[in-house]
PDB file of N, CA and C in Angstrom:
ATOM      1  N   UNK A   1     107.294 -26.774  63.941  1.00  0.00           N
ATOM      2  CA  UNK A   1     108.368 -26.569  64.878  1.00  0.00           C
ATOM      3  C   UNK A   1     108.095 -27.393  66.126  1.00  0.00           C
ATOM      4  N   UNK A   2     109.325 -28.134  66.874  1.00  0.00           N
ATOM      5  CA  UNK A   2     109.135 -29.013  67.922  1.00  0.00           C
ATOM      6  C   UNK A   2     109.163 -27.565  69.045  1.00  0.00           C
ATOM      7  N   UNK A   3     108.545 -27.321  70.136  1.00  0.00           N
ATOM      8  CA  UNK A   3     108.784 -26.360  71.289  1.00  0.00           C
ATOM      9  C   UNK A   3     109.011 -27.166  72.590  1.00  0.00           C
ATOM     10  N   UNK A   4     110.251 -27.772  72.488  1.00  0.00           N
ATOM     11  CA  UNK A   4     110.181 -28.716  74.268  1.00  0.00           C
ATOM     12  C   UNK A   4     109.735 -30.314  73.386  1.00  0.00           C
ATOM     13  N   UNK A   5     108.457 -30.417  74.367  1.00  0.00           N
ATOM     14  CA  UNK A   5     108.133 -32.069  74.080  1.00  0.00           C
ATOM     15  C   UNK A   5     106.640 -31.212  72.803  1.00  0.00           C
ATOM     16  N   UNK A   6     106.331 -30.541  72.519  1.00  0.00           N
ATOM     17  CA  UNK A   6     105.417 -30.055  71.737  1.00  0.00           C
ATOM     18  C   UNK A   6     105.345 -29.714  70.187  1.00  0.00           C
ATOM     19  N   UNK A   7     105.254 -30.251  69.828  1.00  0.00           N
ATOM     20  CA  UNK A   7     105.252 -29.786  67.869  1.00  0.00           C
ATOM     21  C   UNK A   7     104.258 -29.016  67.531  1.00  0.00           C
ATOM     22  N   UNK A   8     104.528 -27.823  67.102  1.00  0.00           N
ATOM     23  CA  UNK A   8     103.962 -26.374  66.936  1.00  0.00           C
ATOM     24  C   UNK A   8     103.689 -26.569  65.128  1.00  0.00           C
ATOM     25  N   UNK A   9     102.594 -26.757  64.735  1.00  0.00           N
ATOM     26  CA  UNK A   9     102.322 -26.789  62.992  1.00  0.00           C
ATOM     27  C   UNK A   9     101.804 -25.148  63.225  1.00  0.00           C
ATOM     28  N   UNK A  10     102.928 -24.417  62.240  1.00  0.00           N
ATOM     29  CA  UNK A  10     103.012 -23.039  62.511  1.00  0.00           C
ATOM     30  C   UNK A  10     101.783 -22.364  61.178  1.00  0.00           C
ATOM     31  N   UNK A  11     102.219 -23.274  60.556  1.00  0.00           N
ATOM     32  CA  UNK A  11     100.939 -23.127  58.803  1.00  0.00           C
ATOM     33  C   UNK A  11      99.480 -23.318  59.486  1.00  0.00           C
ATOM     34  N   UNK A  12      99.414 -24.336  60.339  1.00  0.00           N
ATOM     35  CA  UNK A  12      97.845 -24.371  60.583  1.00  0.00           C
ATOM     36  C   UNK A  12      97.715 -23.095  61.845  1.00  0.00           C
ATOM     37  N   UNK A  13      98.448 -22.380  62.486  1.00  0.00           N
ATOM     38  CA  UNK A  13      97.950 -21.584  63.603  1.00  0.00           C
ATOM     39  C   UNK A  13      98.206 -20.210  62.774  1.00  0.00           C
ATOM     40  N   UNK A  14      98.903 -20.125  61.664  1.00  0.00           N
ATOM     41  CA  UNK A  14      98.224 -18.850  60.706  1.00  0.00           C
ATOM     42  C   UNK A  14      97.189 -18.884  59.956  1.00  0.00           C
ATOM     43  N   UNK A  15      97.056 -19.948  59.726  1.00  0.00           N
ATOM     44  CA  UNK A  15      95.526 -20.254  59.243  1.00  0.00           C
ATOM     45  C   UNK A  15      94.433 -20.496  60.629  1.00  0.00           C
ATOM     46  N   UNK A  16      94.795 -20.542  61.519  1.00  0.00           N
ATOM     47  CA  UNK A  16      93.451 -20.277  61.973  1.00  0.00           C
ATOM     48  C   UNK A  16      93.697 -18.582  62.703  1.00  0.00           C
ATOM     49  N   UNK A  17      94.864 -17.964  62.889  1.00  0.00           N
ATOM     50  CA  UNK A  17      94.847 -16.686  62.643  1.00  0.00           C
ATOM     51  C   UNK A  17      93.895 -15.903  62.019  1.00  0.00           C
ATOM     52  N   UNK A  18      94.149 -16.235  60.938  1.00  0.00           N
ATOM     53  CA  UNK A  18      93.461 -15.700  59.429  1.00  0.00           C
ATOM     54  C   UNK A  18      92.052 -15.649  59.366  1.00  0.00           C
ATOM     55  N   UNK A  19      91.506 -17.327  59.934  1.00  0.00           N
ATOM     56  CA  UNK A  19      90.096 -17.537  59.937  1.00  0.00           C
ATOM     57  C   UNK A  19      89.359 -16.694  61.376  1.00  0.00           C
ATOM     58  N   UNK A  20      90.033 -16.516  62.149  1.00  0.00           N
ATOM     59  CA  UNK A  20      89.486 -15.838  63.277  1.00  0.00           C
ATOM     60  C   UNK A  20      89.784 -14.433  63.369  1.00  0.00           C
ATOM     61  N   UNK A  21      90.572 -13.791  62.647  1.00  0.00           N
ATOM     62  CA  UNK A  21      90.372 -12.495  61.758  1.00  0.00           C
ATOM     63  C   UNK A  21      88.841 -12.567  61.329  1.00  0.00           C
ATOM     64  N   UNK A  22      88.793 -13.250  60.652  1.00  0.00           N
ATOM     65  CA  UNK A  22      87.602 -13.208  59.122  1.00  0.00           C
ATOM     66  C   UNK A  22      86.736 -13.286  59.957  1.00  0.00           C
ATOM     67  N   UNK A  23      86.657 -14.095  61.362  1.00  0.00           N
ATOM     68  CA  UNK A  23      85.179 -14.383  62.292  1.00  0.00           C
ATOM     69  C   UNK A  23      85.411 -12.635  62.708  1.00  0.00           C
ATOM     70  N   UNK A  24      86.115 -12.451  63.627  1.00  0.00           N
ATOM     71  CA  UNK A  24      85.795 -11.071  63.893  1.00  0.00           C
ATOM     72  C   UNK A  24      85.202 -10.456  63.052  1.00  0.00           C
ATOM     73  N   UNK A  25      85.703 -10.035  61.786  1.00  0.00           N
ATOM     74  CA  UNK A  25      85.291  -8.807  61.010  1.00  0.00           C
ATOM     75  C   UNK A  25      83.716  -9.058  60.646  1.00  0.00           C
ATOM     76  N   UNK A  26      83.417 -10.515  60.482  1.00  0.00           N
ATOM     77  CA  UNK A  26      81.842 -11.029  60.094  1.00  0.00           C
ATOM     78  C   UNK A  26      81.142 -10.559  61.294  1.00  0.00           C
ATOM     79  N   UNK A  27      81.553 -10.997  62.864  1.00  0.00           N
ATOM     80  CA  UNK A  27      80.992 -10.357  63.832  1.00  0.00           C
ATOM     81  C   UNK A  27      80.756  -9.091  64.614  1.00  0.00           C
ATOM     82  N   UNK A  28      81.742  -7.907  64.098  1.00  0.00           N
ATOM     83  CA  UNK A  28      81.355  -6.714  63.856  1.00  0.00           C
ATOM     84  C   UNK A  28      80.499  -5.946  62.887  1.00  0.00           C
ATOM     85  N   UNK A  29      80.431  -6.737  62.131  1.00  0.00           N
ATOM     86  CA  UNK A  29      79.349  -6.763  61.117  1.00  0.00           C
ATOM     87  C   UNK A  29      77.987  -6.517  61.428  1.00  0.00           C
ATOM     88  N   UNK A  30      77.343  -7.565  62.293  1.00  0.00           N
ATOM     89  CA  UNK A  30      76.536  -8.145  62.997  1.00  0.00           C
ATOM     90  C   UNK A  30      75.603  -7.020  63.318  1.00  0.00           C
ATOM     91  N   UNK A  31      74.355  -6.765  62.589  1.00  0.00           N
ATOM     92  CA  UNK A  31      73.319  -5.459  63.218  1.00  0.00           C
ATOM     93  C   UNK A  31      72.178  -5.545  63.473  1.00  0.00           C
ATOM     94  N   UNK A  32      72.316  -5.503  64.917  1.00  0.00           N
ATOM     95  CA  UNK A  32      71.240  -6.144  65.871  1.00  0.00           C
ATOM     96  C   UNK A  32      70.345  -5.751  66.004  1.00  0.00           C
ATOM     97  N   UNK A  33      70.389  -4.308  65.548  1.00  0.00           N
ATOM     98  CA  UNK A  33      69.138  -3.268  65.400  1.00  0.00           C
ATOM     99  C   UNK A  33      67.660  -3.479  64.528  1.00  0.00           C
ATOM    100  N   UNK A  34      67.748  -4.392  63.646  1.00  0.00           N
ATOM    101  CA  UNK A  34      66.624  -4.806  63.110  1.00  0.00           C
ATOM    102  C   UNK A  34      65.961  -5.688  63.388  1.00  0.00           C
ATOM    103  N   UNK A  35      66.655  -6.659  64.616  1.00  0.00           N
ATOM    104  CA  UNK A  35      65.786  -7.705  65.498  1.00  0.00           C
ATOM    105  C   UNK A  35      64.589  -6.897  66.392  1.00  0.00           C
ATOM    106  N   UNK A  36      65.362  -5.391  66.924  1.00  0.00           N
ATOM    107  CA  UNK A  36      64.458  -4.992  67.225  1.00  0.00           C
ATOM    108  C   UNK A  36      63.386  -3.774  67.017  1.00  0.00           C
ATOM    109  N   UNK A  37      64.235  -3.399  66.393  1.00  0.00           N
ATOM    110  CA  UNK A  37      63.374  -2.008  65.418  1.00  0.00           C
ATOM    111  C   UNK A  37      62.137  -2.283  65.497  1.00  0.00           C
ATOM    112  N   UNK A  38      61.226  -3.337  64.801  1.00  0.00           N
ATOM    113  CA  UNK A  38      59.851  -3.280  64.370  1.00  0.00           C
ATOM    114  C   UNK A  38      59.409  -3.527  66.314  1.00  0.00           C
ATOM    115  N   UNK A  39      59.604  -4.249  67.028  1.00  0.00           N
ATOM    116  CA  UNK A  39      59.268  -4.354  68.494  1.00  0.00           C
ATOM    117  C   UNK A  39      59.162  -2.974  69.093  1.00  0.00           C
ATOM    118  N   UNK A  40      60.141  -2.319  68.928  1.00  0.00           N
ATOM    119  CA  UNK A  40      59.982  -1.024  69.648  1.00  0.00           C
ATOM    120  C   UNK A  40      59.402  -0.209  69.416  1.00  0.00           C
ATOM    121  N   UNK A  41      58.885  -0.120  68.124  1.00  0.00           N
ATOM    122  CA  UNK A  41      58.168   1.090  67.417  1.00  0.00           C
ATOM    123  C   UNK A  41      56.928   1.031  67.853  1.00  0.00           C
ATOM    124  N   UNK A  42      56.003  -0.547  68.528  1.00  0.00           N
ATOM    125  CA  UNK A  42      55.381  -0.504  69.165  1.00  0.00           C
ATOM    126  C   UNK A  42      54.897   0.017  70.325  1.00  0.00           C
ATOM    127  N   UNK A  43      56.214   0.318  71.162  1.00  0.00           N
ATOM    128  CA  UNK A  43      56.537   0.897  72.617  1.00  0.00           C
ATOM    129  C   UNK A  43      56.629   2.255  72.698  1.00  0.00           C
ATOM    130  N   UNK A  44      56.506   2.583  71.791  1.00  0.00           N
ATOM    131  CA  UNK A  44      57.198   4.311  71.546  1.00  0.00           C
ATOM    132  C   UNK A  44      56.534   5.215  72.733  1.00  0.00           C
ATOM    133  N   UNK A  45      57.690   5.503  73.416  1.00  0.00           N
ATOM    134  CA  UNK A  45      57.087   6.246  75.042  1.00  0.00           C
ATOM    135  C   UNK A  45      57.104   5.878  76.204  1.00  0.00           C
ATOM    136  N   UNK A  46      57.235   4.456  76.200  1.00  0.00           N
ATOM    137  CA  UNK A  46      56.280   3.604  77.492  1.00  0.00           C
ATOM    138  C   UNK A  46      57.887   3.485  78.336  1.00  0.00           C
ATOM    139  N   UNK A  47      58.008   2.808  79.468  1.00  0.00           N
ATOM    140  CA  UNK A  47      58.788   2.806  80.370  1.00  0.00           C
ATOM    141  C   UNK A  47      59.726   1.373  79.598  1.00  0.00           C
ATOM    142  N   UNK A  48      58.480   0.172  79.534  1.00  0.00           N
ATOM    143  CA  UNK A  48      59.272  -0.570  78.430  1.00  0.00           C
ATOM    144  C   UNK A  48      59.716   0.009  77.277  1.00  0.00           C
ATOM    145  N   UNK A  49      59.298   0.807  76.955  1.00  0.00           N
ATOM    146  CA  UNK A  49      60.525   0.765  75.252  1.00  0.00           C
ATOM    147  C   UNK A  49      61.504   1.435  75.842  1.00  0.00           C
ATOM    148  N   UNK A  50      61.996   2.024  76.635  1.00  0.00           N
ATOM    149  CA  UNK A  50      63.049   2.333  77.214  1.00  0.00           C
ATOM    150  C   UNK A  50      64.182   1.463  77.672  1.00  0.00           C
ATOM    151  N   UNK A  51      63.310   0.864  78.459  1.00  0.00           N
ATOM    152  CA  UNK A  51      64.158  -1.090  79.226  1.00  0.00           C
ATOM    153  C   UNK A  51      64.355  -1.685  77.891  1.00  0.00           C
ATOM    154  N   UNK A  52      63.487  -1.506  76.610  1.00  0.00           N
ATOM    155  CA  UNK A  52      63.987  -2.466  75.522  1.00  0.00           C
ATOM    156  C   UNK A  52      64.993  -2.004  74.739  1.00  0.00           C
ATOM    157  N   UNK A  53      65.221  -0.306  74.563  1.00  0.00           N
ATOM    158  CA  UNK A  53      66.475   0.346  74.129  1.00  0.00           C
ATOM    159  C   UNK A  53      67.451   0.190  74.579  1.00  0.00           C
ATOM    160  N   UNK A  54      67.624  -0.186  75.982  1.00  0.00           N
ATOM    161  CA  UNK A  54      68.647  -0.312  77.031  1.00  0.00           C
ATOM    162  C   UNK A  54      69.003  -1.909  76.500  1.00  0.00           C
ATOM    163  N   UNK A  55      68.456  -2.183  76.509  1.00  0.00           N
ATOM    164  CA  UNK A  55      68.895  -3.809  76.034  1.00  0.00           C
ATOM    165  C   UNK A  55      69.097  -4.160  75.162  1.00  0.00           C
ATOM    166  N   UNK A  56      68.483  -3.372  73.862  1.00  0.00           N
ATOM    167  CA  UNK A  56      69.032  -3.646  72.462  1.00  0.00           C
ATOM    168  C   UNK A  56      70.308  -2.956  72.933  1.00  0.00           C
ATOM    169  N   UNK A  57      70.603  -2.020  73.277  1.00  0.00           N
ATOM    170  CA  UNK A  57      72.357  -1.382  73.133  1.00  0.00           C
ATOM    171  C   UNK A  57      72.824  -2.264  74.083  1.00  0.00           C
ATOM    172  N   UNK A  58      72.741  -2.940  74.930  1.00  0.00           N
ATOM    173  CA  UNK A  58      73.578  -3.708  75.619  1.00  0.00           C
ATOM    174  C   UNK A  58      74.037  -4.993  75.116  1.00  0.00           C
ATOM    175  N   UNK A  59      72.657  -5.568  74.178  1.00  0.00           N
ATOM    176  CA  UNK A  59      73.019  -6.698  73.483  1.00  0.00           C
ATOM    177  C   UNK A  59      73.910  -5.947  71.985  1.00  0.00           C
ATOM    178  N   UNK A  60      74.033  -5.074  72.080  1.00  0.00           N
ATOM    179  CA  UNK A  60      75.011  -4.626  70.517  1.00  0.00           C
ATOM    180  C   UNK A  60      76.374  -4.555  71.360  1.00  0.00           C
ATOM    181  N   UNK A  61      76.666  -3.854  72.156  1.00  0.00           N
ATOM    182  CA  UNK A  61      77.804  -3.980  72.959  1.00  0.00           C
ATOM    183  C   UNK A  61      78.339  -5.196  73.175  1.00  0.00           C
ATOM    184  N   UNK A  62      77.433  -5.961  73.739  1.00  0.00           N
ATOM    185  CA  UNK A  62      78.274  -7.607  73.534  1.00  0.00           C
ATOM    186  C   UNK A  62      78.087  -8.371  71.894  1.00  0.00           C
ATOM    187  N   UNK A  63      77.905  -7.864  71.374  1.00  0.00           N
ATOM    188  CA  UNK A  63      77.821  -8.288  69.882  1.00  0.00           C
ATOM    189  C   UNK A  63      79.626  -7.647  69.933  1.00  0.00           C
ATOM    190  N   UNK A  64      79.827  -6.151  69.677  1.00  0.00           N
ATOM    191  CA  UNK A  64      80.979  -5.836  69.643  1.00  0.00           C
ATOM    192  C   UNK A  64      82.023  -6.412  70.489  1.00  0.00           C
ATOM    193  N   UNK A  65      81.336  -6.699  71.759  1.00  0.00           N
ATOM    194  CA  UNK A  65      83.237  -6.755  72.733  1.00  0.00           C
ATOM    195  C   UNK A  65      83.272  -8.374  72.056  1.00  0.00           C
ATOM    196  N   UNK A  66      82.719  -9.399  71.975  1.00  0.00           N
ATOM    197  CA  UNK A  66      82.589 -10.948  71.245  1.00  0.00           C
ATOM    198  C   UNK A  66      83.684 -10.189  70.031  1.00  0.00           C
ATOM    199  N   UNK A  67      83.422  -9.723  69.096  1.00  0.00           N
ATOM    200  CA  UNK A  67      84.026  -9.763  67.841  1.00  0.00           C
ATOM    201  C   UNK A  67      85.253  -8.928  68.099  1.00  0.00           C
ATOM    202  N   UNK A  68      85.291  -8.319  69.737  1.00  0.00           N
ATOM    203  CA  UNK A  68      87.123  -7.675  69.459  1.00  0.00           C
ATOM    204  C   UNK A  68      87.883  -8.699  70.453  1.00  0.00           C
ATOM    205  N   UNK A  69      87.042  -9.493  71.602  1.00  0.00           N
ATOM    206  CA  UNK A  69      88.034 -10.652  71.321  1.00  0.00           C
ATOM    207  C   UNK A  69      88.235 -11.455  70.689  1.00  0.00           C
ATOM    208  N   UNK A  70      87.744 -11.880  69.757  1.00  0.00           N
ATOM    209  CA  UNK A  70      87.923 -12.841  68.732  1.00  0.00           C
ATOM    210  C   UNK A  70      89.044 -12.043  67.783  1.00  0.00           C
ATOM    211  N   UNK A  71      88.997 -10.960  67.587  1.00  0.00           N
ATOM    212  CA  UNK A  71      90.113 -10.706  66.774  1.00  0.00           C
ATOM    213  C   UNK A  71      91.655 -10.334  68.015  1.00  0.00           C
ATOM    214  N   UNK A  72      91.579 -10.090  68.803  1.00  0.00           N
ATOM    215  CA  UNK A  72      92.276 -10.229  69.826  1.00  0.00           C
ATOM    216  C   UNK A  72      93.083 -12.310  69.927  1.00  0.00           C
ATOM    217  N   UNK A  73      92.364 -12.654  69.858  1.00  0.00           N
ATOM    218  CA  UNK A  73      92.563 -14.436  69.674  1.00  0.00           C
ATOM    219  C   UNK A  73      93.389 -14.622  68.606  1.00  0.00           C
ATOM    220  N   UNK A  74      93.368 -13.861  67.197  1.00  0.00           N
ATOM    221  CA  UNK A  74      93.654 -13.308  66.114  1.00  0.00           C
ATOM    222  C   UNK A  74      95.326 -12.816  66.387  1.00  0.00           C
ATOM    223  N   UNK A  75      95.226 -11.965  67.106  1.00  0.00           N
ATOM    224  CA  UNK A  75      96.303 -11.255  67.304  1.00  0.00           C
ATOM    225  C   UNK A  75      97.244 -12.383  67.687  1.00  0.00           C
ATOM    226  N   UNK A  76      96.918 -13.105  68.695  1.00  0.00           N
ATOM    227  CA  UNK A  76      97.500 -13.907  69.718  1.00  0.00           C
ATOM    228  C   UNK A  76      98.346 -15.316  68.781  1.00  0.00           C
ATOM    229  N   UNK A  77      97.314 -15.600  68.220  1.00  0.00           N
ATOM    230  CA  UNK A  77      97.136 -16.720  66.769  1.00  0.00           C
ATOM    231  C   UNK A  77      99.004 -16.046  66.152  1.00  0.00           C
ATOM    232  N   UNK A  78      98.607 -15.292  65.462  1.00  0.00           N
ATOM    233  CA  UNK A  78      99.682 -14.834  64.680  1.00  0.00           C
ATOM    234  C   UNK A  78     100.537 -14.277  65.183  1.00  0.00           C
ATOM    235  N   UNK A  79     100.820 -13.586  66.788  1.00  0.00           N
ATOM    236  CA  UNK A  79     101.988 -13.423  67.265  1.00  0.00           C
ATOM    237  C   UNK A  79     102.800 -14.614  67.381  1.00  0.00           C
ATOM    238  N   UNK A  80     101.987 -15.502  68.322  1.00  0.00           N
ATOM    239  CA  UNK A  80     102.192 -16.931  68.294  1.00  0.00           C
ATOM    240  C   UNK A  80     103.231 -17.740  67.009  1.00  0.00           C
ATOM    241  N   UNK A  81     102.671 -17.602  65.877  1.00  0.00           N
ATOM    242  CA  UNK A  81     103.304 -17.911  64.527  1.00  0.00           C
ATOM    243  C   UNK A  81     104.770 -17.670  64.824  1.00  0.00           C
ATOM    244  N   UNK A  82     104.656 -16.030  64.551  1.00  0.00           N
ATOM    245  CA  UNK A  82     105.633 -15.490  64.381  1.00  0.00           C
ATOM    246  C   UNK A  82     106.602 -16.248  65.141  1.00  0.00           C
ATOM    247  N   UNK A  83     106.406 -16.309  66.449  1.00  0.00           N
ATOM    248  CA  UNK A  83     107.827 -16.773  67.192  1.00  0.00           C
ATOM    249  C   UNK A  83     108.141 -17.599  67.242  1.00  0.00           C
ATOM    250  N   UNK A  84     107.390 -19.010  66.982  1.00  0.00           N
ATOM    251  CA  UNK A  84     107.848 -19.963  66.837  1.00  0.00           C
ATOM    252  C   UNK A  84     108.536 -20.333  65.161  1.00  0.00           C
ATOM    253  N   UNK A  85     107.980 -19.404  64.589  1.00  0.00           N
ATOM    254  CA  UNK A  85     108.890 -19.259  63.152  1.00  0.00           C
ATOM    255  C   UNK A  85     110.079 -18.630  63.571  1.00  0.00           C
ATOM    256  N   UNK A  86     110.337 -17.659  64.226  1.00  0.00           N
ATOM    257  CA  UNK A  86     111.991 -16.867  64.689  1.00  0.00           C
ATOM    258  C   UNK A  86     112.120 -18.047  65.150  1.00  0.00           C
ATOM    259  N   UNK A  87     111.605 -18.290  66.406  1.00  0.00           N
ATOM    260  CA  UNK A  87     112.550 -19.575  67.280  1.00  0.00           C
ATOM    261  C   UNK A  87     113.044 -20.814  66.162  1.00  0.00           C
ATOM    262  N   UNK A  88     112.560 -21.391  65.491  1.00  0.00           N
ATOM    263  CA  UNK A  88     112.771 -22.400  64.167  1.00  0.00           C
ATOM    264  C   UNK A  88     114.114 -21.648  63.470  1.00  0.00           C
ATOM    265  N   UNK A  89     113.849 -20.697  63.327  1.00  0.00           N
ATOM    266  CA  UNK A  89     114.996 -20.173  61.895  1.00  0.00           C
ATOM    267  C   UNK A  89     116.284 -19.692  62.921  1.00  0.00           C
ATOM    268  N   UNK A  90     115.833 -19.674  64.139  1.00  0.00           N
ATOM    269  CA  UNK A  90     117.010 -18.977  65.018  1.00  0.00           C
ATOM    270  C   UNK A  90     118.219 -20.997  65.268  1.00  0.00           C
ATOM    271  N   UNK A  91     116.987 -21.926  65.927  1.00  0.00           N
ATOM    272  CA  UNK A  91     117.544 -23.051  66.132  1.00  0.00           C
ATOM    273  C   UNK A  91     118.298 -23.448  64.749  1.00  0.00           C
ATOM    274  N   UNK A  92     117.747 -23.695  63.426  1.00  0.00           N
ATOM    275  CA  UNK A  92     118.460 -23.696  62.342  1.00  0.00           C
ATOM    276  C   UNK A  92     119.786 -23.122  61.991  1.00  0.00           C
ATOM    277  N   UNK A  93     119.727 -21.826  62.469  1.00  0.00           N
ATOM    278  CA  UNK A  93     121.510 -21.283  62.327  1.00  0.00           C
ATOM    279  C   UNK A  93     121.883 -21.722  63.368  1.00  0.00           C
ATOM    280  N   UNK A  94     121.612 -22.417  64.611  1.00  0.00           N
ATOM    281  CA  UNK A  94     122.671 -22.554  65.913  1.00  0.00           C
ATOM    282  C   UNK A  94     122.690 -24.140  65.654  1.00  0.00           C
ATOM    283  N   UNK A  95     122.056 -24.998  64.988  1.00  0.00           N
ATOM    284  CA  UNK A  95     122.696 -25.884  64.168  1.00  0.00           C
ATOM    285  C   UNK A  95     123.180 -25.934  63.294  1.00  0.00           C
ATOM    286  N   UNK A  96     123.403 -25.509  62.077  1.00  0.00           N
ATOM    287  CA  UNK A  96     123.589 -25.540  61.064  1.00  0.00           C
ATOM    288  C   UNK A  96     125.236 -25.737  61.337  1.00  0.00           C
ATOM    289  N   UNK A  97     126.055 -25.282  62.128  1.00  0.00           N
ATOM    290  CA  UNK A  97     127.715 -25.752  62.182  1.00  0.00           C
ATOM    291  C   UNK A  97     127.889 -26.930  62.539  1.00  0.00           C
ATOM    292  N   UNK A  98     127.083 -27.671  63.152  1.00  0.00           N
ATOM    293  CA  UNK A  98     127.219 -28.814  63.878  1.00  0.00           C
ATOM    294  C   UNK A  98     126.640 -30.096  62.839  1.00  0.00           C
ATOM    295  N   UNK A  99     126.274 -29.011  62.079  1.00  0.00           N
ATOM    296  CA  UNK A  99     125.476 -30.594  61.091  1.00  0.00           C
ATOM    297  C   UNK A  99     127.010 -30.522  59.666  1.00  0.00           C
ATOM    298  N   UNK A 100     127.658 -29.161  59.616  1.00  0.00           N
ATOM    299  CA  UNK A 100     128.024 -29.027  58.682  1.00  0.00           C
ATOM    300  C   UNK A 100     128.005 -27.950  57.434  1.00  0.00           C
ATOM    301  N   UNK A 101     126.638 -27.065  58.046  1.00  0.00           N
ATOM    302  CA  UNK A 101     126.130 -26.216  57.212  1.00  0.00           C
ATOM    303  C   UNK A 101     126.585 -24.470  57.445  1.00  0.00           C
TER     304      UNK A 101
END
């Protein structure tokens, strides 16, 4: 679809929809807990293994908020589609008398 002076390839921005779906769901996936499991079991008690619990959950938290904007990008991707597919099929009937159709 042309938008203004811009040509919108609506097939490739559902496909990367799609693929940045698929990144999210791989990056919620993501379990960070065994990077540090064997480290901490060392600490068990100490003031550090505390500071290192705090930080393994903080680094899992940004593991999660990363993979809900990326599917958020996702969202955006394929709303995106959508309207420039309405806008296309809408311009098509408001030509279509003028061409004949």
């Amino acid at each position: 679809m042309t938008s203004g002076e811009m040509a919108v390839d609506t097939a490739a921005l559902a496909r990367l929809a799609g693929a940045l779906e698929s990144a999210a769901g791989a990056i919620e996936k993501i379990d960070t807990a065994p990077a540090f499991r064997g480290t901490a079991e060392g600490l068990v008690g100490s003031a550090t293994a505390a500071a290192y619990a705090a930080g393994a959950d903080l680094i899992e938290a940004g593991v999660r908020a990363i993979g809900s904007r990326v599917r958020v990008m996702s969202q955006i991707a394929a709303a995106n589609t959508a309207r420039y597919d309405d806008a296309e099929a809408r311009n098509r009937s408001l030509l279509a008398p003028a061409w004949g159709g």
